[in-house]
Protein backbone atom coordinates (compact mmCIF):
# COMPACT_ATOMS: atom_id res chain seq x y z
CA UNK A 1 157.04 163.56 -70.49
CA UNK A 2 158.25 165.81 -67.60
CA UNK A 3 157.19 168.88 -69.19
CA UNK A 4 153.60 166.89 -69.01
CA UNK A 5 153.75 166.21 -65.75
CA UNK A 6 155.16 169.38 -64.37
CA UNK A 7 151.98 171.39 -66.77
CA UNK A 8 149.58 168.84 -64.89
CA UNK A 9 150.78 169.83 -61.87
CA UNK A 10 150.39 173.69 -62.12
CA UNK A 11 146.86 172.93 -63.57
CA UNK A 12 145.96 171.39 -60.23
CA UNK A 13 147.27 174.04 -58.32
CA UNK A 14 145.98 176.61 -60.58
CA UNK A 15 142.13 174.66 -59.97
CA UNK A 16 143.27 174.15 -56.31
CA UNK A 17 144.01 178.49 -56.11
CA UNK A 18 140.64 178.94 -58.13
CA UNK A 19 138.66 176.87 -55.41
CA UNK A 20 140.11 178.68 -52.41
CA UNK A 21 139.79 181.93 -53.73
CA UNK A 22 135.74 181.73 -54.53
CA UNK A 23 135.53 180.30 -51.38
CA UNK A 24 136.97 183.35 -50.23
CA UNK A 25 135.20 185.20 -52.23
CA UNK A 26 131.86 184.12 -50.64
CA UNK A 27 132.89 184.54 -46.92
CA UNK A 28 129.80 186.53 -46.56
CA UNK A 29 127.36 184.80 -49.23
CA UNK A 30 123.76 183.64 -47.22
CA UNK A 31 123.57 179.61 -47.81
CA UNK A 32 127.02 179.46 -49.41
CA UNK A 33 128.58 175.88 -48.98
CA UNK A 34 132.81 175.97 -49.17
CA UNK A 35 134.13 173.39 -51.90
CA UNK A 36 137.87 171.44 -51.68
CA UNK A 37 139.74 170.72 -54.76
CA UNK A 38 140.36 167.19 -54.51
CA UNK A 39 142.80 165.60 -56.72
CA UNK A 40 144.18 162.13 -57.73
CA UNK A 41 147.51 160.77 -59.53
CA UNK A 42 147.68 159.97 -63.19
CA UNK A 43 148.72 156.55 -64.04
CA UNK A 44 149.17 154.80 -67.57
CA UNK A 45 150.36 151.41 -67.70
CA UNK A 46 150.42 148.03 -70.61
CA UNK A 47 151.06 144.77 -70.24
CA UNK A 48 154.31 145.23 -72.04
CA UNK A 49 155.53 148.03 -69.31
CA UNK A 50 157.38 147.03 -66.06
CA UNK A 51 155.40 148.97 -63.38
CA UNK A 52 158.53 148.22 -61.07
CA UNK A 53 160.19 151.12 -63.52
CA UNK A 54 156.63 153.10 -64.13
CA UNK A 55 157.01 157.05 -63.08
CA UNK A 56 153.60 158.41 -62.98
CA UNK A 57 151.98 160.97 -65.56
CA UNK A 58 151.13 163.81 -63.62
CA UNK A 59 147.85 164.59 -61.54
CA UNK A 60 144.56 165.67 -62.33
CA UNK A 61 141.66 167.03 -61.01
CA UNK A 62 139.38 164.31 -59.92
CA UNK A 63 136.89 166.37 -58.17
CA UNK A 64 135.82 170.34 -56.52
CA UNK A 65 133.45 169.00 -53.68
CA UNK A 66 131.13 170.68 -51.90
CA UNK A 67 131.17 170.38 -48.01
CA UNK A 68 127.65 170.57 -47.28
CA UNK A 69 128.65 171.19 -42.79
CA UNK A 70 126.27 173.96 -40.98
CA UNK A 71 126.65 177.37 -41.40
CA UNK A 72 126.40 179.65 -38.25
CA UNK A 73 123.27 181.47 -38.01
CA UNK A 74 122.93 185.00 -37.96
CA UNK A 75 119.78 186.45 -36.55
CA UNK A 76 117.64 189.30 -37.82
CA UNK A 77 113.84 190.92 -37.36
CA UNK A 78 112.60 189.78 -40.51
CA UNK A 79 110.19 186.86 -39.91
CA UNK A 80 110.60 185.57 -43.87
CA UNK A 81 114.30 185.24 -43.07
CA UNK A 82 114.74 181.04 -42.66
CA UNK A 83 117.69 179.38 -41.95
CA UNK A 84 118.06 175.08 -41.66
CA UNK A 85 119.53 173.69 -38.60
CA UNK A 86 120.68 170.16 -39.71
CA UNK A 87 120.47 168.23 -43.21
CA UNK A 88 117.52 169.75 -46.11
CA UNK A 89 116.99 172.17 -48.71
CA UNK A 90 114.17 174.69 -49.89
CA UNK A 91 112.18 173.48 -52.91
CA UNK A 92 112.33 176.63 -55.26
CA UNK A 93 110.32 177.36 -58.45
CA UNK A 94 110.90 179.58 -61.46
CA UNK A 95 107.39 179.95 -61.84
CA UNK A 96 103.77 179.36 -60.43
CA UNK A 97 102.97 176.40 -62.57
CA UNK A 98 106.64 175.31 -63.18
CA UNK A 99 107.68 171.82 -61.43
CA UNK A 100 111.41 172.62 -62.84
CA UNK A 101 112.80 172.65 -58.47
CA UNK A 102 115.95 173.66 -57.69
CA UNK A 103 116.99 174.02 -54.38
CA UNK A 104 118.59 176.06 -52.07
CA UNK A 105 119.81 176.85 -48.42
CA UNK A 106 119.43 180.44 -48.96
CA UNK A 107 116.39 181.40 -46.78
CA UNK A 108 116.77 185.20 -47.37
CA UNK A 109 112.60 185.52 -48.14
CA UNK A 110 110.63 188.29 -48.90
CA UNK A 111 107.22 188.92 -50.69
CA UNK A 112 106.53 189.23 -54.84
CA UNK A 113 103.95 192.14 -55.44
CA UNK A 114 101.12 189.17 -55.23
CA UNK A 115 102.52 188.77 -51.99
CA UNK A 116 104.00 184.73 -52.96
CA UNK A 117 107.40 183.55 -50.94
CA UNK A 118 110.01 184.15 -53.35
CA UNK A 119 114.00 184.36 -53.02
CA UNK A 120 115.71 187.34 -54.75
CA UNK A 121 115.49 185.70 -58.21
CA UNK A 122 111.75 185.79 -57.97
CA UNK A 123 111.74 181.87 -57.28
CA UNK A 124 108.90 180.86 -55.80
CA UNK A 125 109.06 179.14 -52.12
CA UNK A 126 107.26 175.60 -52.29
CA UNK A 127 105.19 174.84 -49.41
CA UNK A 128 102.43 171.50 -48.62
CA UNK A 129 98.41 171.90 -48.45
CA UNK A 130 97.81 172.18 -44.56
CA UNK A 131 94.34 172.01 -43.03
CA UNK A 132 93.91 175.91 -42.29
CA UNK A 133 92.58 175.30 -38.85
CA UNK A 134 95.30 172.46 -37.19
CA UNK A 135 97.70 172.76 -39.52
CA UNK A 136 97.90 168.89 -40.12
CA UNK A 137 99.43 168.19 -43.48
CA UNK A 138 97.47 166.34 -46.12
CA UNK A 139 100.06 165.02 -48.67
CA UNK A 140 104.17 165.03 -48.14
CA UNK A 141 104.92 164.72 -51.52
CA UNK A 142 106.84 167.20 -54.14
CA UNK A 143 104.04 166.82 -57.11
CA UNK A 144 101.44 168.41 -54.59
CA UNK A 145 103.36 171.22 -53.04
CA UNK A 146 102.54 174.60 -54.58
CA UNK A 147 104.12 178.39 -53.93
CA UNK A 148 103.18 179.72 -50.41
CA UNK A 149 100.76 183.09 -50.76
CA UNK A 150 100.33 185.40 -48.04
CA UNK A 151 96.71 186.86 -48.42
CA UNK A 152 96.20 190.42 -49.07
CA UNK A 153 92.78 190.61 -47.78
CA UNK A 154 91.21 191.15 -44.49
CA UNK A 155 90.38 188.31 -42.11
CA UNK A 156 86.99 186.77 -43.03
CA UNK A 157 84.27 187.23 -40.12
CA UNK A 158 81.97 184.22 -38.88
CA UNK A 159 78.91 184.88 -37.09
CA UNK A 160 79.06 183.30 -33.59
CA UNK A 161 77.15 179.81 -32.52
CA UNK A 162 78.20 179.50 -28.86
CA UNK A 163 78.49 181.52 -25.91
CA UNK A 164 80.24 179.93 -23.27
CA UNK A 165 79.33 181.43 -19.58
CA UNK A 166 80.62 180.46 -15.99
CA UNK A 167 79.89 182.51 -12.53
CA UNK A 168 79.69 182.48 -9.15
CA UNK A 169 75.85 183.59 -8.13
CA UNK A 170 75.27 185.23 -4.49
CA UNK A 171 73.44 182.27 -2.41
CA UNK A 172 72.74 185.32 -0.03
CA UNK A 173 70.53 186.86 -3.37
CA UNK A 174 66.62 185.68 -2.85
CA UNK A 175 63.16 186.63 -4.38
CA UNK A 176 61.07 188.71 -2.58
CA UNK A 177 57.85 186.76 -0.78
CA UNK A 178 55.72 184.93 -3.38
CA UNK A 179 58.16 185.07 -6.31
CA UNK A 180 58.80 187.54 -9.00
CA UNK A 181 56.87 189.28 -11.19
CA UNK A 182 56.82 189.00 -14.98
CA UNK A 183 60.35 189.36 -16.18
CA UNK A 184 60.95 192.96 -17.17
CA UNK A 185 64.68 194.06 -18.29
CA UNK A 186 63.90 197.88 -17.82
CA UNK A 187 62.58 197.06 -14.36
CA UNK A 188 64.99 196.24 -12.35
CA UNK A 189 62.62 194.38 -10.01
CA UNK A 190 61.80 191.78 -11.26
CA UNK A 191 65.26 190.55 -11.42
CA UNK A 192 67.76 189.94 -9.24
CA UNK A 193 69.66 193.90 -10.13
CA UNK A 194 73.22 192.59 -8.44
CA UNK A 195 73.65 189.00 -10.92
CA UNK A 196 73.68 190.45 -14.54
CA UNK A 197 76.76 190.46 -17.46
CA UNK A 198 76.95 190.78 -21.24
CA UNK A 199 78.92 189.42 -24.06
CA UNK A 200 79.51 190.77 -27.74
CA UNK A 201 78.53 188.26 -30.24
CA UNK A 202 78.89 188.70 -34.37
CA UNK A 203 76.35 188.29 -37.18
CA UNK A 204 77.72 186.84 -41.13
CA UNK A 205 79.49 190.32 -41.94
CA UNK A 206 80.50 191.01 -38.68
CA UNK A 207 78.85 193.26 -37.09
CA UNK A 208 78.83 193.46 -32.94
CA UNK A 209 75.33 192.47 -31.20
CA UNK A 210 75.33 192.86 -27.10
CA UNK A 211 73.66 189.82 -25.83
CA UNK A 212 72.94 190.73 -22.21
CA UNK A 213 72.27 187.81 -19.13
CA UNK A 214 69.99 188.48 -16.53
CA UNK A 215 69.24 186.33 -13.54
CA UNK A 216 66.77 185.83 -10.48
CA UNK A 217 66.64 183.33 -7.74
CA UNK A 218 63.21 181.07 -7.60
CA UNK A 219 61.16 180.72 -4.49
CA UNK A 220 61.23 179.45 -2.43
CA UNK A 221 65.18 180.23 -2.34
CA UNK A 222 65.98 176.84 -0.64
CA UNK A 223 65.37 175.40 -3.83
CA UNK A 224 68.73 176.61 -4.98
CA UNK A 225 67.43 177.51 -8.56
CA UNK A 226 68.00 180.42 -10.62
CA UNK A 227 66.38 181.40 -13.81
CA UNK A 228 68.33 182.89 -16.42
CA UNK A 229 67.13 185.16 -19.55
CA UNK A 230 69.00 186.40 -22.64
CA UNK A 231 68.46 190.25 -24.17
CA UNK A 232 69.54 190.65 -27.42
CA UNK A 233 70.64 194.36 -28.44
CA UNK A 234 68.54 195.64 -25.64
CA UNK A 235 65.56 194.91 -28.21
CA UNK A 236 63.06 195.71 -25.26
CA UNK A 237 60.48 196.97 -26.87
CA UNK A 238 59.78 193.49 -29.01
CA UNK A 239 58.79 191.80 -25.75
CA UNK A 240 61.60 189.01 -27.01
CA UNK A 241 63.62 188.50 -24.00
CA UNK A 242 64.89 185.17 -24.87
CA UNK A 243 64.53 181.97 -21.67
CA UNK A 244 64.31 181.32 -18.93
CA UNK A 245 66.27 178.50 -18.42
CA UNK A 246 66.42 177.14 -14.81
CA UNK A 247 70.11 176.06 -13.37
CA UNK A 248 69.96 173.76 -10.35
CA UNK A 249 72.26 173.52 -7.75
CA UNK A 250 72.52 171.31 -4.54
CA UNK A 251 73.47 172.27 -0.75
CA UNK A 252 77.08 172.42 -1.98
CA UNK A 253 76.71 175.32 -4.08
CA UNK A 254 77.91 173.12 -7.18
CA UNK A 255 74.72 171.76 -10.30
CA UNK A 256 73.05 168.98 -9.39
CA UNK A 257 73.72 165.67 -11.11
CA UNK A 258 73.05 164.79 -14.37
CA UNK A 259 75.31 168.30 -15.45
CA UNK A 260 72.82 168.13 -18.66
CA UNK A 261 69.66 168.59 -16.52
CA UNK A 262 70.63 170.95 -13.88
CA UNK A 263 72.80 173.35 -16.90
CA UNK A 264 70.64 173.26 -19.80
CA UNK A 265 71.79 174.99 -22.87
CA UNK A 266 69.55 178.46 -23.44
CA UNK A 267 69.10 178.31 -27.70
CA UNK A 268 68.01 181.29 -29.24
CA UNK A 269 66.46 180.15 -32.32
CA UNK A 270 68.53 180.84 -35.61
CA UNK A 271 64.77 181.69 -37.28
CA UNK A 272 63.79 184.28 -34.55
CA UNK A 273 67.34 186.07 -35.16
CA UNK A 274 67.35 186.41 -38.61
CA UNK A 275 63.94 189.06 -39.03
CA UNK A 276 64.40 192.36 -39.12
CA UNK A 277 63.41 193.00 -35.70
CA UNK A 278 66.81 191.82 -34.45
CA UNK A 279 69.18 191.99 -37.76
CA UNK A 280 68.55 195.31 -40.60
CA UNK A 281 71.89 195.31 -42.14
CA UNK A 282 71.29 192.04 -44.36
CA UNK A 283 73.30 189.75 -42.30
CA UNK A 284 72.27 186.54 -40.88
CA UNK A 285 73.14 183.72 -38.24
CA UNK A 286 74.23 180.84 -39.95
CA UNK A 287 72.69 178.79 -36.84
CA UNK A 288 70.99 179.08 -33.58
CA UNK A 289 73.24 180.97 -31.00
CA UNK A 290 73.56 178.62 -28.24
CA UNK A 291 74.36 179.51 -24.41
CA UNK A 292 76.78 177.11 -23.11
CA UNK A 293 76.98 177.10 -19.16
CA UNK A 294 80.56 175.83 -19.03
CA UNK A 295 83.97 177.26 -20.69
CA UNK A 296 85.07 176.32 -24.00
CA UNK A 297 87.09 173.13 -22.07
CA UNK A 298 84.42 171.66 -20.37
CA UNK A 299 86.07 171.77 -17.25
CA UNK A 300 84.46 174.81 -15.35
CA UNK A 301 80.66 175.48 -14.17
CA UNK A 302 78.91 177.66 -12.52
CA UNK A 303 78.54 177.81 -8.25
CA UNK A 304 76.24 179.11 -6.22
CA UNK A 305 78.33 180.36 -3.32
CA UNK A 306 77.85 182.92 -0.62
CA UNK A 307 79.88 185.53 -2.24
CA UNK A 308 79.31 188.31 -4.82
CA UNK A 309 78.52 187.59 -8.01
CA UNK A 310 81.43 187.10 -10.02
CA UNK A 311 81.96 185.96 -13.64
CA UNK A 312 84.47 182.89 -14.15
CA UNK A 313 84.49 183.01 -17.83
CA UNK A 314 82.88 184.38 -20.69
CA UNK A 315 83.59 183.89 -24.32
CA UNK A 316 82.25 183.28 -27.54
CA UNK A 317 83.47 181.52 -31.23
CA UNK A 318 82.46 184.54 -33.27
CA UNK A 319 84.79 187.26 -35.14
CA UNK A 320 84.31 190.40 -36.50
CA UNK A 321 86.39 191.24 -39.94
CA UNK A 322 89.83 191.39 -39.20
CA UNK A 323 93.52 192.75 -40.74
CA UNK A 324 96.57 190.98 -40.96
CA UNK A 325 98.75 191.72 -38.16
CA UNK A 326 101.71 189.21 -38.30
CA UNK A 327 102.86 186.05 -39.61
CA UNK A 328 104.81 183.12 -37.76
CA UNK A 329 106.98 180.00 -38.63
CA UNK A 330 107.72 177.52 -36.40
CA UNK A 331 110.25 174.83 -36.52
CA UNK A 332 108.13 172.36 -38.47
CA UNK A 333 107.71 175.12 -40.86
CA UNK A 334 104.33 175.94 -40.51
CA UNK A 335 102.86 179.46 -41.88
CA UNK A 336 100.51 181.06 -39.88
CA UNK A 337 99.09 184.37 -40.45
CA UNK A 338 97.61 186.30 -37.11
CA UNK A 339 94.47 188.77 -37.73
CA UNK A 340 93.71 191.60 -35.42
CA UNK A 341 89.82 189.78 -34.55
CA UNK A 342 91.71 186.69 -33.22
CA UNK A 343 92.06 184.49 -36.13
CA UNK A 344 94.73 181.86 -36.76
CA UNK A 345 94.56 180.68 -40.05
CA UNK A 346 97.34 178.08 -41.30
CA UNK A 347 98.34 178.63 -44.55
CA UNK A 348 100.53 176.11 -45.38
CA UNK A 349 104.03 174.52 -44.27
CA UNK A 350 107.36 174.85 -45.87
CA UNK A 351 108.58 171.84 -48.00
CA UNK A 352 111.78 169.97 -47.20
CA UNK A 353 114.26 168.09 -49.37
CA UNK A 354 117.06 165.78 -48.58
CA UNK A 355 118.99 163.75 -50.78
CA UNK A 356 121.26 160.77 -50.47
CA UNK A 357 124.29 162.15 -51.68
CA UNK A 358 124.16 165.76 -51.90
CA UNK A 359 127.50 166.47 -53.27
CA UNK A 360 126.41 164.93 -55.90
CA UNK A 361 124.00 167.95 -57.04
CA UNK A 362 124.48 170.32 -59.74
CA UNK A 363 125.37 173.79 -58.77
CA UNK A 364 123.06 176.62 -60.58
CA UNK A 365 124.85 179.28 -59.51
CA UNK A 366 122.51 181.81 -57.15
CA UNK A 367 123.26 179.71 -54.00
CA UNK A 368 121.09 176.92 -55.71
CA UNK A 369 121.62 173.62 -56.67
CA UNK A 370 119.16 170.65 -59.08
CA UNK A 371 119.13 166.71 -59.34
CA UNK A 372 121.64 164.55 -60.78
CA UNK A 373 121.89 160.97 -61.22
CA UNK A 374 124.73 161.09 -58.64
CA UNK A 375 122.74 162.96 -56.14
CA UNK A 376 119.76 160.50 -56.37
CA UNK A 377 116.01 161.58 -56.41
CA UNK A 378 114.79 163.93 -54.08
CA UNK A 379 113.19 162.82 -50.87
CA UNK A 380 110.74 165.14 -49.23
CA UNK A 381 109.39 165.36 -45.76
CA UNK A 382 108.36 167.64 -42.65
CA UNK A 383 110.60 170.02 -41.00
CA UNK A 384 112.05 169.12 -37.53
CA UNK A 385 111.32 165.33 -38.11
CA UNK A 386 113.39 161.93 -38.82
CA UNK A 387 116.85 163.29 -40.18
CA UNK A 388 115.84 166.67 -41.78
CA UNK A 389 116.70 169.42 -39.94
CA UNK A 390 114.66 172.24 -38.13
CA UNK A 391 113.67 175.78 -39.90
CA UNK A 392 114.08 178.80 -37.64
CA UNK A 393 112.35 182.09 -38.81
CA UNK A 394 114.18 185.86 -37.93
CA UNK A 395 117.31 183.78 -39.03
CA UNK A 396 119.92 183.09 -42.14
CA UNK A 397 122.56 180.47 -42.25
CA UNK A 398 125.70 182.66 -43.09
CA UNK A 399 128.62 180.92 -45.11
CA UNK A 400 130.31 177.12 -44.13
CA UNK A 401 133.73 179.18 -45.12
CA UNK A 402 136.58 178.92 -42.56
CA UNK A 403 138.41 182.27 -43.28
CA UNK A 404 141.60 181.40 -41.45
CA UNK A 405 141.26 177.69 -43.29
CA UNK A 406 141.15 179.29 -46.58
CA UNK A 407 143.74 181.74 -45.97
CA UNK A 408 146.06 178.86 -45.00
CA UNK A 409 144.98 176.83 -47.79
CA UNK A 410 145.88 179.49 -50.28
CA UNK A 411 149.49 179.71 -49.17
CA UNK A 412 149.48 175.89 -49.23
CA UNK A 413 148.67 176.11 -53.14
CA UNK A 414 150.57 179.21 -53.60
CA UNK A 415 153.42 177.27 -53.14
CA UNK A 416 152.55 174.12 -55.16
CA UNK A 417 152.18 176.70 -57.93
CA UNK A 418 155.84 177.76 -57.34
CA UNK A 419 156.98 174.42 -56.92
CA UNK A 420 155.24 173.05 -60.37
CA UNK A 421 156.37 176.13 -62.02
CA UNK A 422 160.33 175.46 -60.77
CA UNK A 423 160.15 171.61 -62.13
CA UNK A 424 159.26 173.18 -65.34
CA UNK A 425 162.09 175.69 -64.95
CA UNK A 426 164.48 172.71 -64.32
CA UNK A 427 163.07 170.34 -66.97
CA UNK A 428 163.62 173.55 -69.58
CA UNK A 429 167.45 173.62 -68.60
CA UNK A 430 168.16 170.37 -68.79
CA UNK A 431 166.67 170.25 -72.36
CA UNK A 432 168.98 173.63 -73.11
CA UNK A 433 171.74 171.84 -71.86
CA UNK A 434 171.27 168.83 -74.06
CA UNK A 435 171.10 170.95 -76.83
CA UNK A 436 174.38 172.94 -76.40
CA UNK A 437 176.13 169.79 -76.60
CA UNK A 438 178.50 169.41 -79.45
């Protein structure tokens, strides 16, 4: 029986030297989580034993446990490097249509040659369906997420449908005696020459179109009104300078009340855009192009004060075509790829898992782990909420592993080893010395 018990015991230090040394092994492995050798007594007992009398059978190995505490974070310049602050896993894929998930802590990303997330077994990074222009998920679920795809192409261009336009006209700018003549763009007289700006706006493939804004005080002047005409592509010689539209304003140099009848919109009919005279490159406005005389906000107008003319803002909701020039993860996990036009497009945000008992996963090998029915189900969620943890991009969580621990720890079993291996030593004598007797 003590030969039994002494083997037991240099099993569980042999298991106990095995589990320090791969943790020492992976001091430096990305996502790596340390395990302990834990260990309980071996007891065998009837009713017809005295357990007052009862020396134990040996010890076993009741369990190598992962401890699933942070990592430190190292930081690098690649933007597909992740790392988890806090409790949650990765949802991995072998495949594009596989729903076989393991999952992992290893957030050392990089692109497949159809540019898809994928770890450096070619598993596929799981991700939710995000609305491409808030980024507000649809569905936090597993059976819906699918692998994340950066897209190859260029950014798509939209033709533009509003112009947005504050300024500051001269109050000291009048009409000469009995008004204007006909509005003219190549003649500078008939407008007022020192009020004038121009935007760029976009057509369905892209292409730039100068829409130019002239303007020229009524009379009399104490009106306060102004009248304001659009040119589009300097397209003169059609005779289709597009307004007027009047803007009122009051003593105070600010628009009149009601805002909607002293800044009317100036439309330039979608119909009258898309001929030939304006558009030969088979593109098309998808809509009228509408003059807004307030920023994109709502919040600023035009004045008429007695200064120079001076634009307050001008800007417009069309893009040309446009490359891919970066892409950015927040801590909610959130994809967003950046285009050289202007776009943000959200592509789709990173799916977390947690589990109730995460020791209780099965290890894969590859820094990954898969369900059990001691870990529970998965539970998946959103980044940076409730108890799952935050993802930080340019960033990998390094190894759990306590060198100096492990080191310590090794001794520690070193010398169980000798210890078990010395009881066997003495158990051997003492059965040499029973069998010398005569």
């Amino acid at each position: 029986m003590s030969f039994n018990i002494a083997l037991s015991g240099l099993a569980a230090a042999q298991k106990d030297l095995d589990t320090t040394a791969n943790n020492i092994a992976n001091v430096n492995t990305t996502g790596f989580k340390e395990s302990r050798a834990e260990f309980a007594d071996v007891y065998a007992g009837s009713i017809f034993s005295s357990n007052r009398t009862k020396v134990g059978d040996g010890v076993s190995t009741s369990m190598v446990a992962q401890q699933f505490s942070q990592g430190a974070l190292k930081f690098t310049n690649n933007s597909l490097d992740l790392a988890i602050t806090g409790d949650g896993f990765f949802a991995m894929t072998p495949g594009l249509a596989d729903r076989d998930m393991s999952y992992t802590r290893a957030g050392a990303f990089k692109l497949s040659k159809e540019n898809f997330i994928v770890d450096n077994n070619g598993n596929y990074l799981q991700g939710y369906p995000v609305d491409p222009s808030t980024g507000s998920v649809s569905s936090i679920s597993l059976s819906t997420t699918k692998p994340i795809q950066i897209p190859s192409t260029a950014g798509a261009p939209r033709s533009t449908s509003n112009v947005y336009l504050t300024m500051n006209l001269n109050s000291k700018d009048v009409a000469p005696a009995g008004g204007f003549p006909a509005f003219d763009p190549l003649d500078k007289t008939t407008y007022n020459s020192t009020a004038g700006t121009s935007t760029t706006v976009y057509d369905s493939l892209g292409e730039p179109h100068i829409l130019s804004f002239y303007f020229r005080r009524t009379d009399p002047a104490t009106d306060n009104d102004w009248e304001v005409y659009a040119v589009f592509d300097d397209k003169t010689a059609a005779g289709q300078p597009f307004g007027p539209v009047v803007l009122d304003f009051d003593a105070n140099g600010v628009p009149t009340l009601p805002l909607t009848a002293s800044l009317p919109d100036l439309v330039i009919p979608q119909a009258t855009l898309n001929t030939p005279t304006y558009l030969q490159n088979g593109a098309q406005f998808t809509g009228p192009l509408t003059v807004n005389f307030t920023d994109q906000a709502a919040t600023r107008f035009p004045t008429q004060y007695a200064s120079k003319f001076e634009v307050g803002s001008l800007s417009q909701d069309g893009t040309t075509v446009g490359r891919l020039t970066s892409i950015d993860i927040d801590a909610a996990g959130k994809v967003m790829a950046s285009y050289s036009n202007g776009d943000q497009t959200y592509l789709s945000q990173i799916a977390m898992v947690k589990f109730a008992n995460p020791q209780g996963l099965t290890q894969t090998g590859n820094t990954a782990w898969k369900t059990s029915l001691r870990s529970g189900e998965p539970l998946a969620g959103e980044a940076n909420s409730g108890t799952l943890g935050a993802i930080n991009s340019s960033a990998l969580e390094n190894s759990n592993v306590n060198l100096t621990n492990e080191l310590v720890d090794l001794i520690s079993a070193q010398r169980n080893f000798q210890a078990n291996s010395r009881a066997l030593e003495v158990n051997s004598t003492l059965q040499q010395t029973v069998l010398q007797i005569r």
